[in-house]
N, C-alpha and C. Protein backbone atom coordinates (compact mmCIF):
# COMPACT_ATOMS: atom_id res chain seq x y z
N UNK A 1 156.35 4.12 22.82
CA UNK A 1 155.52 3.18 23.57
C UNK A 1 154.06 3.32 23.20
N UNK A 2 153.47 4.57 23.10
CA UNK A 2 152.37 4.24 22.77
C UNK A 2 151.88 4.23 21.40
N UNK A 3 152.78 4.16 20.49
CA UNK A 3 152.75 4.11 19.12
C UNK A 3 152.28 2.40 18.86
N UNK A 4 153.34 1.55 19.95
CA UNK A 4 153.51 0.38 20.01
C UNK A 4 152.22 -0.54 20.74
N UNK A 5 151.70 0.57 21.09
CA UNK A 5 150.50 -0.25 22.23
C UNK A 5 149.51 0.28 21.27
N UNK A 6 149.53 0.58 20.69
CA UNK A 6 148.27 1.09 20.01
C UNK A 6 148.30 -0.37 18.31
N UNK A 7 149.68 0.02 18.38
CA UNK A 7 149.53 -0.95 16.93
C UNK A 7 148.88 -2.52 17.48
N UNK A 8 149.91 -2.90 18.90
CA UNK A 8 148.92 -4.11 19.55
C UNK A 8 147.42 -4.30 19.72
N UNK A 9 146.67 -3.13 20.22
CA UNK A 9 145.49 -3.01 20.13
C UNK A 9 144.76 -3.31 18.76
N UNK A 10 145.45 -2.42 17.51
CA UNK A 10 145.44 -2.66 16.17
C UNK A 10 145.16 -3.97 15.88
N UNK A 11 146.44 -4.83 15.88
CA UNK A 11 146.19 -6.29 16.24
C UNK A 11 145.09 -7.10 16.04
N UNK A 12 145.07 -7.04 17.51
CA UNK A 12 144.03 -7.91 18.31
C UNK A 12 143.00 -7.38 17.75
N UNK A 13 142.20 -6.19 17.70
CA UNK A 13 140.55 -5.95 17.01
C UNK A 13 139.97 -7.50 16.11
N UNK A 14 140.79 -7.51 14.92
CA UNK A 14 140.12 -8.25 14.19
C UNK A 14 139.66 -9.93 14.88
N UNK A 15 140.60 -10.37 15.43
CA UNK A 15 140.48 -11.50 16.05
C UNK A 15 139.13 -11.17 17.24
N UNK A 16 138.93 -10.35 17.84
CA UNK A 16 138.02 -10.37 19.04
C UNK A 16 136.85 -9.96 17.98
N UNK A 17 136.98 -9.46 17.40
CA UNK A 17 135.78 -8.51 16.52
C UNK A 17 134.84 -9.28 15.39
N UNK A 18 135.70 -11.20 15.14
CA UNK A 18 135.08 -11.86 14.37
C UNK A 18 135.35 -13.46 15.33
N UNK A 19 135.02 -13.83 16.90
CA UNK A 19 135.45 -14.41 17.52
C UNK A 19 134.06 -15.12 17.28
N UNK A 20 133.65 -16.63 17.15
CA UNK A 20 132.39 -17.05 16.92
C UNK A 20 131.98 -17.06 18.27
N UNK A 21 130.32 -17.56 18.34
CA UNK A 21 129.69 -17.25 19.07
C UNK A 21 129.37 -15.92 20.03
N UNK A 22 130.00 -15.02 19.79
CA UNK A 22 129.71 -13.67 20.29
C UNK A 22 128.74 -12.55 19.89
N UNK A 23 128.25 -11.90 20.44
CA UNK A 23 127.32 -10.66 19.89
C UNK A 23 128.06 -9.32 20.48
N UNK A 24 128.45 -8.72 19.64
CA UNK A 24 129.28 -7.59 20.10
C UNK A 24 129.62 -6.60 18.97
N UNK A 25 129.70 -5.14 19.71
CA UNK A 25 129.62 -4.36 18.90
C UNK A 25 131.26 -4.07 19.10
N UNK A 26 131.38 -4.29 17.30
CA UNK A 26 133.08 -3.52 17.32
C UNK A 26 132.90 -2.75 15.63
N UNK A 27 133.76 -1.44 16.45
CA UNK A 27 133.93 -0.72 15.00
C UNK A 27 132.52 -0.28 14.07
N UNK A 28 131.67 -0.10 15.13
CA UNK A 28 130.36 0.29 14.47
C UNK A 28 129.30 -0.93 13.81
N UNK A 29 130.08 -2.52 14.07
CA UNK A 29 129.14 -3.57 13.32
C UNK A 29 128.36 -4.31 14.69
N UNK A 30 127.46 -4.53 14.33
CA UNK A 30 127.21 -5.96 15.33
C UNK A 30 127.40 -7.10 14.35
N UNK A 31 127.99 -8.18 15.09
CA UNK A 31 128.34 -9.65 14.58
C UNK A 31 127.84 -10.22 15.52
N UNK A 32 126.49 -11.54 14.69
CA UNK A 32 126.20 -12.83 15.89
C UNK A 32 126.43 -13.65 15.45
N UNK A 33 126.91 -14.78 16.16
CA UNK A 33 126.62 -16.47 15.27
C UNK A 33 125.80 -17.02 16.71
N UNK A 34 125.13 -16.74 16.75
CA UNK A 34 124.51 -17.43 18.06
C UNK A 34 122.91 -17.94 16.90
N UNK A 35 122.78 -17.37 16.15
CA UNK A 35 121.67 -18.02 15.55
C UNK A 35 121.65 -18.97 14.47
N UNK A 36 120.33 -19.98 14.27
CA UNK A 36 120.70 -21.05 13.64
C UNK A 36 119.32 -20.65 12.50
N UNK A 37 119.78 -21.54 11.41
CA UNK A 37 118.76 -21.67 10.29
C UNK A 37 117.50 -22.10 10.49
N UNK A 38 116.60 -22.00 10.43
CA UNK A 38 115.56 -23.01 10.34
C UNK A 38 114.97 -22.77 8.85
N UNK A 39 114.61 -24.51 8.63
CA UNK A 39 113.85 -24.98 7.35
C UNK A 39 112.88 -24.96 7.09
N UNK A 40 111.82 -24.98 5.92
CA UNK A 40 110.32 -24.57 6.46
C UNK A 40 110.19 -26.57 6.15
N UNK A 41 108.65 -26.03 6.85
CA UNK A 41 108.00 -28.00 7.13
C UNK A 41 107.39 -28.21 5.52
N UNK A 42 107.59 -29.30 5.01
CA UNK A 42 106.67 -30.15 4.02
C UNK A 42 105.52 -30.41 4.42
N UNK A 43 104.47 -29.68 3.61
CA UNK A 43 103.28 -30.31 4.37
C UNK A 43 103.42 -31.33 3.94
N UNK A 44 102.56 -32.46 5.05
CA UNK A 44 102.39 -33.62 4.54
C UNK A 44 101.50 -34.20 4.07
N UNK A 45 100.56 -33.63 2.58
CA UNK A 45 100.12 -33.95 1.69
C UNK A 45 100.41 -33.71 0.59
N UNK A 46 102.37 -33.28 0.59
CA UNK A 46 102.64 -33.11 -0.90
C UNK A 46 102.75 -33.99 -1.29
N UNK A 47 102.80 -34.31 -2.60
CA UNK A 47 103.36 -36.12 -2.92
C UNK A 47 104.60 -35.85 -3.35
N UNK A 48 105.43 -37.38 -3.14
CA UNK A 48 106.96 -37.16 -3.67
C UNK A 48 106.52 -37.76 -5.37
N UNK A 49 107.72 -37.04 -5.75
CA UNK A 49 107.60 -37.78 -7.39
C UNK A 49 108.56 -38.46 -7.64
N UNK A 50 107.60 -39.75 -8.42
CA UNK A 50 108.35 -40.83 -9.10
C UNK A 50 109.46 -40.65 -10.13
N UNK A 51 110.22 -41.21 -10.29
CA UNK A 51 111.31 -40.92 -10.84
C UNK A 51 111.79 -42.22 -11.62
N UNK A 52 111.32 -42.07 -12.98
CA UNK A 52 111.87 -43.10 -13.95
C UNK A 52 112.19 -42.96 -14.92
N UNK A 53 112.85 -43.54 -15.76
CA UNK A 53 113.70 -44.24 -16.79
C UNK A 53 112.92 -43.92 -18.22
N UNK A 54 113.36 -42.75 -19.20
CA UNK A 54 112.92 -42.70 -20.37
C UNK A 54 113.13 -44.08 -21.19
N UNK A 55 112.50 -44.19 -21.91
CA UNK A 55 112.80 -44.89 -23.07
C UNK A 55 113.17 -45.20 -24.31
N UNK A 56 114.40 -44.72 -24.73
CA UNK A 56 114.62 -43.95 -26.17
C UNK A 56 115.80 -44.91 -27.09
N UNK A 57 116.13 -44.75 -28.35
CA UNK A 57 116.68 -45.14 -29.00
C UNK A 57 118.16 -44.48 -29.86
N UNK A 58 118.61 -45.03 -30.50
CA UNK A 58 119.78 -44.02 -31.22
C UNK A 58 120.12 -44.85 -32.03
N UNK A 59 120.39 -43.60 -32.93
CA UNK A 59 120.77 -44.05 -34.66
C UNK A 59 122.55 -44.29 -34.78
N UNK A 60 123.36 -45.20 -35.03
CA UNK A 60 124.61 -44.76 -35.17
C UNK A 60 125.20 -44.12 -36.48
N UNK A 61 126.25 -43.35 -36.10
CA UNK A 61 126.42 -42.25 -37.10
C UNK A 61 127.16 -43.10 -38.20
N UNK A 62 127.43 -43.84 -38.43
CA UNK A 62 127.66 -44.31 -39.23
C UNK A 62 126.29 -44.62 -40.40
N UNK A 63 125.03 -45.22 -39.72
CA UNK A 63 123.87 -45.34 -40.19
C UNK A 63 123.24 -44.13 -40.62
N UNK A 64 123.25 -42.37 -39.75
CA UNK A 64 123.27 -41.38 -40.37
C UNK A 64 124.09 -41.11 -41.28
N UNK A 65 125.12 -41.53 -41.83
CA UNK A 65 126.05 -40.89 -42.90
C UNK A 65 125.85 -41.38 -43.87
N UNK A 66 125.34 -42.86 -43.89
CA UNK A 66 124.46 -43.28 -45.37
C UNK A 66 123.62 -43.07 -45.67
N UNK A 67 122.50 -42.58 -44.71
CA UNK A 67 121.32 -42.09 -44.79
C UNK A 67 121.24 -40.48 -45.76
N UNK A 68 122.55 -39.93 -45.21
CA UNK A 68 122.64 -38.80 -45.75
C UNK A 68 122.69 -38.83 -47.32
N UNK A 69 124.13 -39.57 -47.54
CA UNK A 69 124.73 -39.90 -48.54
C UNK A 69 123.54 -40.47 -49.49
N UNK A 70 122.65 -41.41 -49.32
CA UNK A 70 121.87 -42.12 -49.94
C UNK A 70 120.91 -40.75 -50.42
N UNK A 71 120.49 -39.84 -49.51
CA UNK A 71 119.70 -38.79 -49.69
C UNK A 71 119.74 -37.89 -50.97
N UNK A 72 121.29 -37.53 -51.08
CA UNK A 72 122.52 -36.86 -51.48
C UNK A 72 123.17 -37.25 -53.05
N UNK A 73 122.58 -38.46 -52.59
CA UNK A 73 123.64 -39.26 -54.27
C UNK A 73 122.54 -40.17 -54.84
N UNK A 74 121.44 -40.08 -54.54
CA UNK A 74 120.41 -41.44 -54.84
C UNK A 74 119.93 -40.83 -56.34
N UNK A 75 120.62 -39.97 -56.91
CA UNK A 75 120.39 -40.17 -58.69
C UNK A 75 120.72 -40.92 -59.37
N UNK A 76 121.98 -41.89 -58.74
CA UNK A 76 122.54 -42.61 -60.25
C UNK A 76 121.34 -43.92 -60.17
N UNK A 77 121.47 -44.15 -61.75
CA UNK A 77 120.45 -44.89 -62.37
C UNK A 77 121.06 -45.45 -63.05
N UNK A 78 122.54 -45.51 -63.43
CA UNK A 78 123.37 -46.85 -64.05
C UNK A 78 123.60 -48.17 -64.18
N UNK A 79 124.36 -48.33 -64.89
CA UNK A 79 124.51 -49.99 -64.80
C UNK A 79 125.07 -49.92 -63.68
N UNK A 80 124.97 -51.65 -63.14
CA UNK A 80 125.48 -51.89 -61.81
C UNK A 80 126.94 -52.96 -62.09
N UNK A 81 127.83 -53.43 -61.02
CA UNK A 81 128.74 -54.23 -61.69
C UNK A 81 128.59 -55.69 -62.68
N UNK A 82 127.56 -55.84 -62.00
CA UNK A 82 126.23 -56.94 -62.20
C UNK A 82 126.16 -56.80 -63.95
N UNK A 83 125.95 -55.76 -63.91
CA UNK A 83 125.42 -55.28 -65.69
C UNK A 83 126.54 -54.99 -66.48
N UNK A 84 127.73 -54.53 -65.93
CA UNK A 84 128.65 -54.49 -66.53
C UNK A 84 129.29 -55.59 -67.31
N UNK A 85 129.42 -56.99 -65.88
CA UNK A 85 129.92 -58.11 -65.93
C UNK A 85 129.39 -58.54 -67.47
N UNK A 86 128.10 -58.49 -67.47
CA UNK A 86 127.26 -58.91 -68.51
C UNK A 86 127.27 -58.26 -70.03
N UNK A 87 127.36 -57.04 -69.81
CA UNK A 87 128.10 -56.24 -71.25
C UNK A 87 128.92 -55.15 -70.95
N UNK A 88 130.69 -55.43 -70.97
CA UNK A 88 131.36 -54.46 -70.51
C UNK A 88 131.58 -53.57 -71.10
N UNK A 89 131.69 -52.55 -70.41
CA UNK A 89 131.48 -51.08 -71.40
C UNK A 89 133.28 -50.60 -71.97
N UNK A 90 133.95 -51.42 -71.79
CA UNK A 90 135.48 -51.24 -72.31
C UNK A 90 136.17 -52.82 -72.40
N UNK A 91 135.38 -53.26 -73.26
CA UNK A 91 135.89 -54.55 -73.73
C UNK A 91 137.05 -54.68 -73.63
N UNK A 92 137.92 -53.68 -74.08
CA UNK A 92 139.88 -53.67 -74.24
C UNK A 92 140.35 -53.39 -73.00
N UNK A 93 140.97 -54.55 -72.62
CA UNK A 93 141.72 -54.68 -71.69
C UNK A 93 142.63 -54.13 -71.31
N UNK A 94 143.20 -52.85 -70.67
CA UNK A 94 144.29 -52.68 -70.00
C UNK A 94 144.62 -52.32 -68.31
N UNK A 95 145.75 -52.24 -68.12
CA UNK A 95 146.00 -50.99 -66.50
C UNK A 95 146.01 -50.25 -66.76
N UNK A 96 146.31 -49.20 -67.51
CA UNK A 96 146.40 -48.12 -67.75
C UNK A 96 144.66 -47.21 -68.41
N UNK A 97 143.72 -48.31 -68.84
CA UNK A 97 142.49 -48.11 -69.29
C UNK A 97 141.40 -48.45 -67.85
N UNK A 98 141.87 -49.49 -66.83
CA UNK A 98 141.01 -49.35 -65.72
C UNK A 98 141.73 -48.57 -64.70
N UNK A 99 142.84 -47.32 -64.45
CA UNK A 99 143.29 -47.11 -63.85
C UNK A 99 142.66 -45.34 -64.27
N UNK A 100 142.21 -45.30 -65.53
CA UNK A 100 142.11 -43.98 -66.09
C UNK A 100 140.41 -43.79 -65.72
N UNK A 101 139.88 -44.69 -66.14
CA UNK A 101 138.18 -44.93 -65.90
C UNK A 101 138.09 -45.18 -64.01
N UNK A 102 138.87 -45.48 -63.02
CA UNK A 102 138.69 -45.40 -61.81
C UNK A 102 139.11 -43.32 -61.57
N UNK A 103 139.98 -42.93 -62.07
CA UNK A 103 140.09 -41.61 -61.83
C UNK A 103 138.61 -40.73 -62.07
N UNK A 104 138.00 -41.49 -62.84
CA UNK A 104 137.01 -40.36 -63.21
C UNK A 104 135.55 -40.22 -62.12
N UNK A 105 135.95 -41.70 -61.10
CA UNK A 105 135.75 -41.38 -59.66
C UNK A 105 135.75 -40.60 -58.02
N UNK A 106 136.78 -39.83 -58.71
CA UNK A 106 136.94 -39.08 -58.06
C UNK A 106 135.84 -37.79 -57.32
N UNK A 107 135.98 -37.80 -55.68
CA UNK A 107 135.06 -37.42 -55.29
C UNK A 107 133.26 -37.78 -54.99
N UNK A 108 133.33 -39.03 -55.12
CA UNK A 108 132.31 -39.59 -55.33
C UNK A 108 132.47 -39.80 -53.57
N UNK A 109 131.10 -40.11 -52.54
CA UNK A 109 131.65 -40.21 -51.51
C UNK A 109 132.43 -41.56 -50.78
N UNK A 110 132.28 -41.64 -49.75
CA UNK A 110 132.58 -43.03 -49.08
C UNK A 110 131.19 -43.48 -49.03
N UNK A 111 130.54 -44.90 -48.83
CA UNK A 111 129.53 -44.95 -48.28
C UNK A 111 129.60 -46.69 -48.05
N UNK A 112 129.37 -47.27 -46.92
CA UNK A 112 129.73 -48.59 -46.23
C UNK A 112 128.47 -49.43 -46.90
N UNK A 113 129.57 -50.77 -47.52
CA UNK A 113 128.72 -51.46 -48.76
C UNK A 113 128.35 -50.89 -49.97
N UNK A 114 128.96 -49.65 -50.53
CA UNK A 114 128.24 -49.02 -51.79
C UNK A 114 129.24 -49.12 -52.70
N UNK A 115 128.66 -49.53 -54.14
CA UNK A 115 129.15 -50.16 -54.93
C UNK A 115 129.08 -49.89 -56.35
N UNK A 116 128.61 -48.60 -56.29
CA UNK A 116 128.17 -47.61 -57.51
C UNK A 116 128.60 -46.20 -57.20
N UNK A 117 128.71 -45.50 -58.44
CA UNK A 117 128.59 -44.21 -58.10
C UNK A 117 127.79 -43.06 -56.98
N UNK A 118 126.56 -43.80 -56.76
CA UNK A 118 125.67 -43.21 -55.47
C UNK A 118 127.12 -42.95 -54.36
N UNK A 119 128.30 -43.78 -54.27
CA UNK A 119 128.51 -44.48 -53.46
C UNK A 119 129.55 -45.60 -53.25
N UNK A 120 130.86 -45.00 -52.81
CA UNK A 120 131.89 -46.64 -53.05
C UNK A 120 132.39 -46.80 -51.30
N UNK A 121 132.78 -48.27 -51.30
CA UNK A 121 133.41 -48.54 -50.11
C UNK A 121 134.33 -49.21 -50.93
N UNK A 122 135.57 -49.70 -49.97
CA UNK A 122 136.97 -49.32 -51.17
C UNK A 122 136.83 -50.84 -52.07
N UNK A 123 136.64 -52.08 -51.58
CA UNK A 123 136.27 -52.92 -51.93
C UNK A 123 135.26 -52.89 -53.09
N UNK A 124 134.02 -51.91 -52.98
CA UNK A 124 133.47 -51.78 -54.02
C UNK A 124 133.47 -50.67 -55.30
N UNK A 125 134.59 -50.02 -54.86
CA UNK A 125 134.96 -48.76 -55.23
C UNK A 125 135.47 -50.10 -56.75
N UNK A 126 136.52 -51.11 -55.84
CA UNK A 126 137.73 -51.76 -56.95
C UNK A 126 136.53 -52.72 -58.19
N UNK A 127 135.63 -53.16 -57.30
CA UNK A 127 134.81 -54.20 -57.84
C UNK A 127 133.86 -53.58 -59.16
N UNK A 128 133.60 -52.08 -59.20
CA UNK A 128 132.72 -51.84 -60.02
C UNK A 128 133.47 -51.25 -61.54
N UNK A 129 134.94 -50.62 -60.75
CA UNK A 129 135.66 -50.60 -62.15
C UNK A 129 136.04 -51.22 -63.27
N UNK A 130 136.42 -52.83 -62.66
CA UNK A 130 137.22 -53.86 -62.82
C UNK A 130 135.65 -54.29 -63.64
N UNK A 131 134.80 -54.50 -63.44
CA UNK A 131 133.47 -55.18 -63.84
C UNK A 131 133.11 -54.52 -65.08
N UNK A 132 133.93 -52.92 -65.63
CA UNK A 132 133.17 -52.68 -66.47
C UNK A 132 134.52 -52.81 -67.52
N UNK A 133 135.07 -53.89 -67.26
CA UNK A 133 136.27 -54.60 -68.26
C UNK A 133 136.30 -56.21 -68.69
N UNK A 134 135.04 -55.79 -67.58
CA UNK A 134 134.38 -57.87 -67.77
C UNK A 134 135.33 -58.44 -66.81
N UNK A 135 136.08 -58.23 -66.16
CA UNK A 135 136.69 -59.00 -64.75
C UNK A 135 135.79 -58.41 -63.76
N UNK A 136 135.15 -59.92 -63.50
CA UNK A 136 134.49 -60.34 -62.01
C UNK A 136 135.20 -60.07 -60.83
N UNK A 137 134.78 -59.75 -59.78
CA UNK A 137 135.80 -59.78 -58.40
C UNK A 137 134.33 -59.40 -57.57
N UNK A 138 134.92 -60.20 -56.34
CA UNK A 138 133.72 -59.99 -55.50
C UNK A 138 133.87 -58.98 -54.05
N UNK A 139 133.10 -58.53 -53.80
CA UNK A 139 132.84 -57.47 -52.70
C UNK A 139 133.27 -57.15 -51.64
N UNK A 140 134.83 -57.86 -51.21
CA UNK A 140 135.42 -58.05 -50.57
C UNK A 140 136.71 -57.65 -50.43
N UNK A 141 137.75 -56.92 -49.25
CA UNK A 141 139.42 -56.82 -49.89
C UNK A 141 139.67 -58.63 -49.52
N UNK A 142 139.22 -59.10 -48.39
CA UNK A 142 140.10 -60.67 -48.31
C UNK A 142 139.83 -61.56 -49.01
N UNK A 143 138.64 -61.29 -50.01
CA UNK A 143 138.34 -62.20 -51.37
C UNK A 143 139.00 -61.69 -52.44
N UNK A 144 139.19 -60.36 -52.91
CA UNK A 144 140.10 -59.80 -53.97
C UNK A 144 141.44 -60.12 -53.61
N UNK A 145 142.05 -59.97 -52.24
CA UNK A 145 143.35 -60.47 -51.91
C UNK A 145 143.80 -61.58 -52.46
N UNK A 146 142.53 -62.71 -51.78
CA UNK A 146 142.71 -64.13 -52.47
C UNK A 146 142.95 -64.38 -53.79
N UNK A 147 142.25 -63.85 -54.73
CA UNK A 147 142.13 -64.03 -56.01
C UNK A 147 143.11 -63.46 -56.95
N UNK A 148 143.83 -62.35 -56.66
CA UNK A 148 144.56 -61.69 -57.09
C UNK A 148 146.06 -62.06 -58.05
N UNK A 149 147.09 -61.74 -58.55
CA UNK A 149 148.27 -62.53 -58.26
C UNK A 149 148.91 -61.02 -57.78
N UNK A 150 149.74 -61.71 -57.11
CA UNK A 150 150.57 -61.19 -55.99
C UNK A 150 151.87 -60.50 -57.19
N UNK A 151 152.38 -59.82 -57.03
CA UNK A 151 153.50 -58.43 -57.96
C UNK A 151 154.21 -58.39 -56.53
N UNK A 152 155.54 -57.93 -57.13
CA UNK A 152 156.45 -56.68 -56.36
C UNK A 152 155.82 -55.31 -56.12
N UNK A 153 156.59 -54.59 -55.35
CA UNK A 153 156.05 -53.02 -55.37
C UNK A 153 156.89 -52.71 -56.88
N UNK A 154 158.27 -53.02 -57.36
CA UNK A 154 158.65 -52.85 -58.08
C UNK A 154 157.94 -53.16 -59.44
N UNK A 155 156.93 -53.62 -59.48
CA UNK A 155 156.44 -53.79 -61.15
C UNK A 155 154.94 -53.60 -60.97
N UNK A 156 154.41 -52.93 -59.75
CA UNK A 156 152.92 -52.31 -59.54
C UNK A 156 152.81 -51.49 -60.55
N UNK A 157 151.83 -51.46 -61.39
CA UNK A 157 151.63 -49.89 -62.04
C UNK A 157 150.69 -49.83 -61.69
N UNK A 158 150.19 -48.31 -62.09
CA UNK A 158 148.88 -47.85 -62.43
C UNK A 158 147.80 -48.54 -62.38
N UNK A 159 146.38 -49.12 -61.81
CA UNK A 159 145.57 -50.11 -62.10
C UNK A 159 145.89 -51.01 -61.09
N UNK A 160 147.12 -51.82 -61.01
CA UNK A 160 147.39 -52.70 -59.87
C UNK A 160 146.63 -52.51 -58.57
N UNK A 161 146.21 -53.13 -57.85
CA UNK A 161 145.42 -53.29 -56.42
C UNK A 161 146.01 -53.33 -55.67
N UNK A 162 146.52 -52.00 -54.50
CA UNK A 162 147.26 -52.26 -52.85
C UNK A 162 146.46 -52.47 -52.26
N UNK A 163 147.07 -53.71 -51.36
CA UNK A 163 146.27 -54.25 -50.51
C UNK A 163 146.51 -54.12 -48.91
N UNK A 164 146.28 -53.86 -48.13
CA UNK A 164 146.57 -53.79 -46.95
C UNK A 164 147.03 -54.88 -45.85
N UNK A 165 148.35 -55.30 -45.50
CA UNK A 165 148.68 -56.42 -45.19
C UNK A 165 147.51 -57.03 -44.12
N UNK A 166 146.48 -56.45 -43.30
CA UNK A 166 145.54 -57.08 -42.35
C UNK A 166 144.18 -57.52 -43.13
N UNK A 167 144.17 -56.81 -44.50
CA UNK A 167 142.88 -57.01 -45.28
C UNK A 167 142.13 -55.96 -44.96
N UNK A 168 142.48 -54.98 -44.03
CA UNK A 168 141.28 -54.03 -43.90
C UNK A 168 141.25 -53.27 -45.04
N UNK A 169 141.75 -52.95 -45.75
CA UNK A 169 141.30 -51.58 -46.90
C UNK A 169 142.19 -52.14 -48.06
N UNK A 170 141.76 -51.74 -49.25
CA UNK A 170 142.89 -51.85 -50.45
C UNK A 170 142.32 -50.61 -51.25
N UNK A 171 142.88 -50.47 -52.83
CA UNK A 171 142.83 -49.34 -53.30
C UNK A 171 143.26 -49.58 -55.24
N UNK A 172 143.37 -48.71 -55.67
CA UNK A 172 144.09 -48.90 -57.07
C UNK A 172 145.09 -47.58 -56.91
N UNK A 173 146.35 -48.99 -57.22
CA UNK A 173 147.62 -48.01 -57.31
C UNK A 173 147.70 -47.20 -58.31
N UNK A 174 148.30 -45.91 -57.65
CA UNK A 174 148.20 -44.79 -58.72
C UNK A 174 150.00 -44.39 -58.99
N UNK A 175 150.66 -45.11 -58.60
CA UNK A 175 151.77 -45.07 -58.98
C UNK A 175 153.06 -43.81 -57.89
N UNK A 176 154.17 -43.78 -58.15
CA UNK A 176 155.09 -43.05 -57.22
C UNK A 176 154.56 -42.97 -55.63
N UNK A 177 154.18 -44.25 -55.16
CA UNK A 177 153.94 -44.56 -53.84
C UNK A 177 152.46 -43.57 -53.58
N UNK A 178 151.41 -43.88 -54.59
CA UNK A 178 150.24 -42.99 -54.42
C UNK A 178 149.20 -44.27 -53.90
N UNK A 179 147.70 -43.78 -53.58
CA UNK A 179 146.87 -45.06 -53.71
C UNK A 179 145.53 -44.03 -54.14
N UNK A 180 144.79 -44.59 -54.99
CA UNK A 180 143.43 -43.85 -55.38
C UNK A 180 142.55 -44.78 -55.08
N UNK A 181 141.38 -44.32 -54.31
CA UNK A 181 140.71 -44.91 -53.08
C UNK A 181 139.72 -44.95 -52.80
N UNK A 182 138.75 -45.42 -51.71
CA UNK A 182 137.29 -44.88 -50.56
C UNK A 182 138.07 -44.79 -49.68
N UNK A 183 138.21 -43.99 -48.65
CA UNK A 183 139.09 -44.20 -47.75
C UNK A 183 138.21 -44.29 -46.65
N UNK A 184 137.21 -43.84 -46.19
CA UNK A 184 136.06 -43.99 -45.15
C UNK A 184 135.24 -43.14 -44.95
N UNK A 185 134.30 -43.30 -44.35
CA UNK A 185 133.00 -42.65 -43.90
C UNK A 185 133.34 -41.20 -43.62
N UNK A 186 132.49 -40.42 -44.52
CA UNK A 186 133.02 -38.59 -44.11
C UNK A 186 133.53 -38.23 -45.74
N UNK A 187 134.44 -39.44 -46.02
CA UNK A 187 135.21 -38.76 -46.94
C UNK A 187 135.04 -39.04 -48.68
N UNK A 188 135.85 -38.91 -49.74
CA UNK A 188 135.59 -39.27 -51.01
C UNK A 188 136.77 -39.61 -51.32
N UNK A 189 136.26 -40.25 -52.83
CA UNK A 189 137.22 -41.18 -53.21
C UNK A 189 138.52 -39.67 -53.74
N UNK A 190 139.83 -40.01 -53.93
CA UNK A 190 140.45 -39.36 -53.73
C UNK A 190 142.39 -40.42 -54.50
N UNK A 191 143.19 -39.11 -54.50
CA UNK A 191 144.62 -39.86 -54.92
C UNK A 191 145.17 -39.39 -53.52
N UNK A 192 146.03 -39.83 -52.98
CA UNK A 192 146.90 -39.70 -51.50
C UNK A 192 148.10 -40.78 -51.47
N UNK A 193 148.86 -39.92 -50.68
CA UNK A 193 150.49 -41.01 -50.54
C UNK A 193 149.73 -42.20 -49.70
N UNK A 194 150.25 -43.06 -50.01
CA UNK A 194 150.22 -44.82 -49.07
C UNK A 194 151.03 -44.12 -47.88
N UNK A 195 150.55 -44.53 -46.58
CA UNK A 195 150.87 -43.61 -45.45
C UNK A 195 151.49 -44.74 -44.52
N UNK A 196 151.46 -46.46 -45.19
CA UNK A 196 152.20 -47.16 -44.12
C UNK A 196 152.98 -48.21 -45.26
N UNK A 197 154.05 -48.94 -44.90
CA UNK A 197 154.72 -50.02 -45.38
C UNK A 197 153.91 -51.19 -45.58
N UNK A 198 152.80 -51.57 -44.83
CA UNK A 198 152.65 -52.74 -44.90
C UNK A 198 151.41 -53.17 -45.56
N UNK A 199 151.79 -53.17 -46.86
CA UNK A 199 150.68 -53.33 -47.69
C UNK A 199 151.51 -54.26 -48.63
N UNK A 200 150.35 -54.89 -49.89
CA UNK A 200 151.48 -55.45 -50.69
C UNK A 200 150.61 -55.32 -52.11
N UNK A 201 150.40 -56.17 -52.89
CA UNK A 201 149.98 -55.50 -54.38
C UNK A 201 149.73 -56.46 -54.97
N UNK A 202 148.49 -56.72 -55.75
CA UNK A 202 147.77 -57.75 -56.69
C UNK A 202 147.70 -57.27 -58.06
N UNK A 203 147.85 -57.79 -59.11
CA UNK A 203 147.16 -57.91 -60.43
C UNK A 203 145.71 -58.61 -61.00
N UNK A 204 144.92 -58.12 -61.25
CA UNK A 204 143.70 -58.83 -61.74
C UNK A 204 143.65 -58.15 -63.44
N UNK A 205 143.30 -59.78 -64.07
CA UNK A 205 143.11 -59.28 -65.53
C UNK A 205 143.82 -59.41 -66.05
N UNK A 206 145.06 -60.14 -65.79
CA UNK A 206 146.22 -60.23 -66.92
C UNK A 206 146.64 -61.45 -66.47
């Protein structure tokens, strides 16, 4: 019994010993909540402050990545397709001769509208090769699409143009389901598997 009355006592302490509003000594503490905060006063000749609206601008990163690139690659001093058109530097016509002269592109970067070595976007990546064989093509995949003649996948070679069934991107086929490319902003021109079905394939030059 009094093992049992004692553990009850046990108990109950904590509940009486943290009961709000009380001041009471338990277990050696005093606990009050009987008191309240007070705030200090504002004098009233601080001033409040105005609170407005910077005014600032931003570059999009796309506009930084040519900026870079332009920084980065602004040595070439070559002919342009322009100059090519006008005296082509591989008079002899083949796929296998503009498919070998686009490889030597490689790694050159992406850069949106660039149309030289500084610099290809895939459209101009196709336009500056093709120009230095004396075939014209203009700056565009849905104008090269247009102009093109249309092939099987079965008789694409090397040189041939994949085109992307929406017009967004095309490339020069590099053969066993490859495409050699700009592929976009960040990156360089490059060989990689064709990664969707729905593309289809032009000839220019023959």
């Amino acid at each position: 019994m009094t093992f049992a009355a004692g553990l009850v006592l046990t108990l109950a302490l904590p509940s009486y010993a943290f009961n709000p509003g009380r001041e009471d000594s338990v277990m050696g503490r005093t606990v009050s909540t009987t008191g309240a905060q007070e705030l200090p006063q504002v004098a009233p000749d601080v001033a409040t402050a105005e609170l407005g609206r910077d005014a600032f601008t931003a570059t999009s990163s796309a506009t930084l990545l040519r900026q870079a690139y332009a920084a980065q690659f602004s040595s070439y001093s070559g002919p342009s397709a322009a100059d090519f058109l006008k005296n082509p530097a591989h008079p002899a016509f083949s796929l296998d001769a503009v498919y070998n002269t686009a490889l030597q592109y490689r790694g050159v970067p992406y850069v949106f509208g660039g149309a030289d070595p500084s610099g290809f976007d895939c459209s101009g990546f196709i336009m500056f090769v093709y120009a230095q064989y004396g075939v014209s093509l203009p700056h565009s995949v849905h104008a090269q699409d247009g102009i093109g003649a249309p092939i099987s996948e079965a008789d694409a070679q090397p040189g041939d143009v994949v085109v992307f069934n929406d017009d967004s991107h095309d490339g020069f086929y590099a053969g066993d389901g490859m495409i050699l490319h700009a592929p976009y902003p960040g990156a360089r021109v490059r060989v990689q598997k064709i990664w969707t079905s729905n593309v289809h394939f032009v000839r220019f030059g023959i």
